[in-house]
C-alpha atoms as a PDB file:
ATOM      1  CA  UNK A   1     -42.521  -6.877 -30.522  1.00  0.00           C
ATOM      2  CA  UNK A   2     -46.258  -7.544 -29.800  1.00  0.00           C
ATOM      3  CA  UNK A   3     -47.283  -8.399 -26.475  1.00  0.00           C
ATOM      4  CA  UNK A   4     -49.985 -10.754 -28.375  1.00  0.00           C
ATOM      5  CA  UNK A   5     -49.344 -12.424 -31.053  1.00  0.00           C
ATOM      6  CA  UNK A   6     -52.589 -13.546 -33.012  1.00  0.00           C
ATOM      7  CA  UNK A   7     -52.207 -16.268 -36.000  1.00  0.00           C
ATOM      8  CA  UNK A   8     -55.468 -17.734 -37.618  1.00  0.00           C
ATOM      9  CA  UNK A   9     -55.867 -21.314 -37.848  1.00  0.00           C
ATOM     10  CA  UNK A  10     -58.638 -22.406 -39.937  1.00  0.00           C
ATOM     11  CA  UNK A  11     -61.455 -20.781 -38.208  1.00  0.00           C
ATOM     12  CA  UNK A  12     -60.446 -20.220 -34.671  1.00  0.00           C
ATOM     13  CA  UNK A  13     -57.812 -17.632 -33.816  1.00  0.00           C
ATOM     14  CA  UNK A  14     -54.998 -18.476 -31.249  1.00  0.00           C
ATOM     15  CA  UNK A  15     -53.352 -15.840 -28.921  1.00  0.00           C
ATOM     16  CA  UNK A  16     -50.345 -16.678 -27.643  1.00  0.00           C
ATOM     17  CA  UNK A  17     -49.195 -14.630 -25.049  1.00  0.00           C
ATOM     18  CA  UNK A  18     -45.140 -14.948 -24.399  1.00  0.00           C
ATOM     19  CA  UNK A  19     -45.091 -13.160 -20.947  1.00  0.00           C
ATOM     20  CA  UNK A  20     -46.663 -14.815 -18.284  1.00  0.00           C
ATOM     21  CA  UNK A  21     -47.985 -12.333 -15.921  1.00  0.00           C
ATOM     22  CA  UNK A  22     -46.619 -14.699 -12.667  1.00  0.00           C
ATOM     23  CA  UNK A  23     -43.115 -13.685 -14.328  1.00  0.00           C
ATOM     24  CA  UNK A  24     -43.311  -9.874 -13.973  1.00  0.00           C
ATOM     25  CA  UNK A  25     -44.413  -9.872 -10.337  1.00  0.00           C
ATOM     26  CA  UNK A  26     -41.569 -12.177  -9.357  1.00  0.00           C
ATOM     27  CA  UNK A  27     -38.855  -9.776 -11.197  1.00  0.00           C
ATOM     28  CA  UNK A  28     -40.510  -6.899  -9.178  1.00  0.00           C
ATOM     29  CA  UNK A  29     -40.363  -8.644  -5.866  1.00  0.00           C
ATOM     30  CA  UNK A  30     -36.442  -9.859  -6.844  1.00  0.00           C
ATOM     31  CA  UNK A  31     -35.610  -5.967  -7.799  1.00  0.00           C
ATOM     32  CA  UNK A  32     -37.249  -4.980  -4.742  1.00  0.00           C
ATOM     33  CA  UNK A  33     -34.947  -6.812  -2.284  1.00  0.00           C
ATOM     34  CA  UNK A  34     -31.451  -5.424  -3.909  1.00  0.00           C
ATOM     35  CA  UNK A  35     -32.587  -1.602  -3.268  1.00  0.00           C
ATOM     36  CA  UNK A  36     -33.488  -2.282  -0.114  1.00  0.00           C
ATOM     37  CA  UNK A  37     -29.642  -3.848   0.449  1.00  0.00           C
ATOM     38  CA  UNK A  38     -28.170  -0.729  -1.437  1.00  0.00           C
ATOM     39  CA  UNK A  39     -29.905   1.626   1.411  1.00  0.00           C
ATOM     40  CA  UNK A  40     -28.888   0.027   4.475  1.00  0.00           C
ATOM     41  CA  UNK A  41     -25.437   1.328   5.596  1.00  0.00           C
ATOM     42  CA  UNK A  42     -22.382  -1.286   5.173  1.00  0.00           C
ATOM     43  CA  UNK A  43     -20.474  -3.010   8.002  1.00  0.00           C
ATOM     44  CA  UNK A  44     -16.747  -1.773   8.311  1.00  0.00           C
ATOM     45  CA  UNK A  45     -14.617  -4.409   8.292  1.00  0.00           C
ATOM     46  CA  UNK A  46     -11.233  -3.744  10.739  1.00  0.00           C
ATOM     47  CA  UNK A  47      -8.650  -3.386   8.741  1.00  0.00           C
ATOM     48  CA  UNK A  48      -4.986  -3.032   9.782  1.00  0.00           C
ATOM     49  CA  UNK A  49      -3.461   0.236   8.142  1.00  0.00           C
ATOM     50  CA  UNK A  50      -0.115  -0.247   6.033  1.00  0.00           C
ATOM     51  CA  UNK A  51       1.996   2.439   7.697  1.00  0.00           C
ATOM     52  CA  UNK A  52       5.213   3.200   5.343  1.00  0.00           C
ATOM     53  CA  UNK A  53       7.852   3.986   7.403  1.00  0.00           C
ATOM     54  CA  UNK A  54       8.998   6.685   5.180  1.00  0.00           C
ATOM     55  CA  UNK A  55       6.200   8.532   5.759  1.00  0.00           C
ATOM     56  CA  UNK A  56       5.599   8.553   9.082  1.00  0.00           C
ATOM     57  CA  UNK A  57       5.574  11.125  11.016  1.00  0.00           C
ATOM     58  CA  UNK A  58       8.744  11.790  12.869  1.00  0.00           C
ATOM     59  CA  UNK A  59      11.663  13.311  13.292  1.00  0.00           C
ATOM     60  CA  UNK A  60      14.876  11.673  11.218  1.00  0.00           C
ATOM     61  CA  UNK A  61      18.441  12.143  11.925  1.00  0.00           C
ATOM     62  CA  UNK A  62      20.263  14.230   9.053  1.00  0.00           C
ATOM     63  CA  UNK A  63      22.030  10.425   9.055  1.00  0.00           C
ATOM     64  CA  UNK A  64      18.458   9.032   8.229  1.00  0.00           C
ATOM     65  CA  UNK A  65      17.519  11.759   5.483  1.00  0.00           C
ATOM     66  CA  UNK A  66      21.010  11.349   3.677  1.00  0.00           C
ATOM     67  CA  UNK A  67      20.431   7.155   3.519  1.00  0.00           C
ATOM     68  CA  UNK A  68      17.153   8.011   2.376  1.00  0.00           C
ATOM     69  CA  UNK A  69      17.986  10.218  -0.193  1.00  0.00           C
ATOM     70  CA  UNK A  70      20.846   8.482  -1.481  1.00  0.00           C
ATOM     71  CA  UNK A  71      18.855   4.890  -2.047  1.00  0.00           C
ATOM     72  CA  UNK A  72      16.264   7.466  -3.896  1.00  0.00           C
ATOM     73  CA  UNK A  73      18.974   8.770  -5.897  1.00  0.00           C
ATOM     74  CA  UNK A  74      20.490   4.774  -6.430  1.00  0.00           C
ATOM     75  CA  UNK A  75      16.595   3.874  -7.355  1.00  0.00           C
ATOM     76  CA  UNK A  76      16.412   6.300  -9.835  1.00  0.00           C
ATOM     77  CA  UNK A  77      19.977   5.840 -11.738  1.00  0.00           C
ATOM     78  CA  UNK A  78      19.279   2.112 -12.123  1.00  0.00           C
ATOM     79  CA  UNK A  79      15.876   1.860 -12.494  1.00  0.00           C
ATOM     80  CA  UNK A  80      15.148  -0.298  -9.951  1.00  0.00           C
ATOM     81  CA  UNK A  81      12.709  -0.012  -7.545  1.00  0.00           C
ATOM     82  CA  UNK A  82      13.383  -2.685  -5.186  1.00  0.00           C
ATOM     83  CA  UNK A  83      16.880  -3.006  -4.184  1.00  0.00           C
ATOM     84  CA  UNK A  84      18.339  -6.235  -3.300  1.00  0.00           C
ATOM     85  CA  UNK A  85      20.310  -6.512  -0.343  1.00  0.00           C
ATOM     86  CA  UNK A  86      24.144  -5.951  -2.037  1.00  0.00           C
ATOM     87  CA  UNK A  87      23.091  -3.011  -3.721  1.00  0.00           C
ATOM     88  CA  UNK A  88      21.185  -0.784  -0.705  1.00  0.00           C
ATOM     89  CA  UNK A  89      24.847  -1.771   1.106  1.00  0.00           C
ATOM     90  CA  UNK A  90      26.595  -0.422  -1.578  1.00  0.00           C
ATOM     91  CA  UNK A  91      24.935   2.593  -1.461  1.00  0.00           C
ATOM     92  CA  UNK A  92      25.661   2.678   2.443  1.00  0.00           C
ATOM     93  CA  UNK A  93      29.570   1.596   1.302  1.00  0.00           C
ATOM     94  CA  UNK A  94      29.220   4.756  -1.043  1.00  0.00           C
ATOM     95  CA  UNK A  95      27.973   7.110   1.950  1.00  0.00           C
ATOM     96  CA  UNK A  96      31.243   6.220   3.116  1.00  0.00           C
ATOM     97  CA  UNK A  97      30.584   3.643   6.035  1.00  0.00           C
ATOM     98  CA  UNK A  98      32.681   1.029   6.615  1.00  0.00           C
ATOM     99  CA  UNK A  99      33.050  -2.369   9.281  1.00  0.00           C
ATOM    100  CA  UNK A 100      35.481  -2.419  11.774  1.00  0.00           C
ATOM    101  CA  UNK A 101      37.503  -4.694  12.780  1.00  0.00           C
ATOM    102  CA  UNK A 102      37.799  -5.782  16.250  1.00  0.00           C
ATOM    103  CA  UNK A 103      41.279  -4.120  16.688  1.00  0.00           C
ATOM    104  CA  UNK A 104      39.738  -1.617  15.025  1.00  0.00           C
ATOM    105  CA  UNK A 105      36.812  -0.696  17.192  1.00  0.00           C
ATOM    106  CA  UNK A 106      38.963  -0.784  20.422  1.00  0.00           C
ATOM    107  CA  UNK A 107      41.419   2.006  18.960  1.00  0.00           C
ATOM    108  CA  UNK A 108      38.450   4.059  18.068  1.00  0.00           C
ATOM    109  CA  UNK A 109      36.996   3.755  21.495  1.00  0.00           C
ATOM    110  CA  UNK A 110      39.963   4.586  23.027  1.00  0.00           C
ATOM    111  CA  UNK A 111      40.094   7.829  21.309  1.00  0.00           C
ATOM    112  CA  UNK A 112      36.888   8.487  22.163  1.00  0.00           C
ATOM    113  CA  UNK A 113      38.051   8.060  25.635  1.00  0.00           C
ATOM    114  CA  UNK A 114      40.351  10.619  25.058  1.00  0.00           C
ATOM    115  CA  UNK A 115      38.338  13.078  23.595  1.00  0.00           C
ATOM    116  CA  UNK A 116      35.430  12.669  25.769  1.00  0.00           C
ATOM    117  CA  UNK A 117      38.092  13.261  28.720  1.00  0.00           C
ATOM    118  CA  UNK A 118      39.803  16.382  26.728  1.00  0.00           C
ATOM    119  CA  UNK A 119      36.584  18.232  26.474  1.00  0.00           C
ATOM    120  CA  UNK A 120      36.085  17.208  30.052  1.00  0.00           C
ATOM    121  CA  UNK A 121      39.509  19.329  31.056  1.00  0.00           C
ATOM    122  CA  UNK A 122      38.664  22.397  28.881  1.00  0.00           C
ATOM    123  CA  UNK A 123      35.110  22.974  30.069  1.00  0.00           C
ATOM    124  CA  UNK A 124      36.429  23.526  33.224  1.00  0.00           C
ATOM    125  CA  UNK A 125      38.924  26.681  32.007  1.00  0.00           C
END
């Protein structure tokens, strides 16, 4: 489109001119001031890293890496990503650990006992 537009009424001509020159300046200055944002370097912001615990790095117990790989395993038969709390212990029910009783415990301490004093007697042969 025209920057002028002319139309003739009777016998003077009007120009109309739709862009004010004020206007163009202003959108110069305004485009200006953004660029000059864009070049300065941004502020880091501290943020607090989200460390997985499966990935960090350390050394698991085979214990550890068998859990792990079994509640993959359960996540990927059932589809379900997040485990409630009944089914990860089911998986650790599955891995074949099991809760004591009181009487329990005490008879497996006691033959710990015993062991622990058995290897005791035959490191000394």
């Amino acid at each position: 489109m025209p920057k002028n537009v002319s139309k003739k009424v009777g016998d003077q001509e009007v120009v109309m001119d739709r862009r004010r020159s004020d206007r163009r300046t202003e959108a110069a200055v305004e485009t200006v001031e953004p660029a000059k944002k864009a070049c300065e370097p941004k502020r880091k912001t501290q943020r607090r890293r989200q460390i997985d615990p499966t990935t960090c790095e350390r050394e698991y117990t085979d214990q550890e890496i068998q859990f792990m790989h079994a509640l993959d395993a359960y996540k990927r038969t059932s589809g379900r990503m997040f485990p409630t709390c009944s089914e990860i212990l089911e998986v650790i029910r599955d891995l074949g650990y099991v809760q004591l009783s009181e009487d329990e415990r005490s008879v497996l301490k006691s033959i710990e006992e015993v062991e622990a004093e058995i290897g005791d007697l035959t490191e000394g042969l």
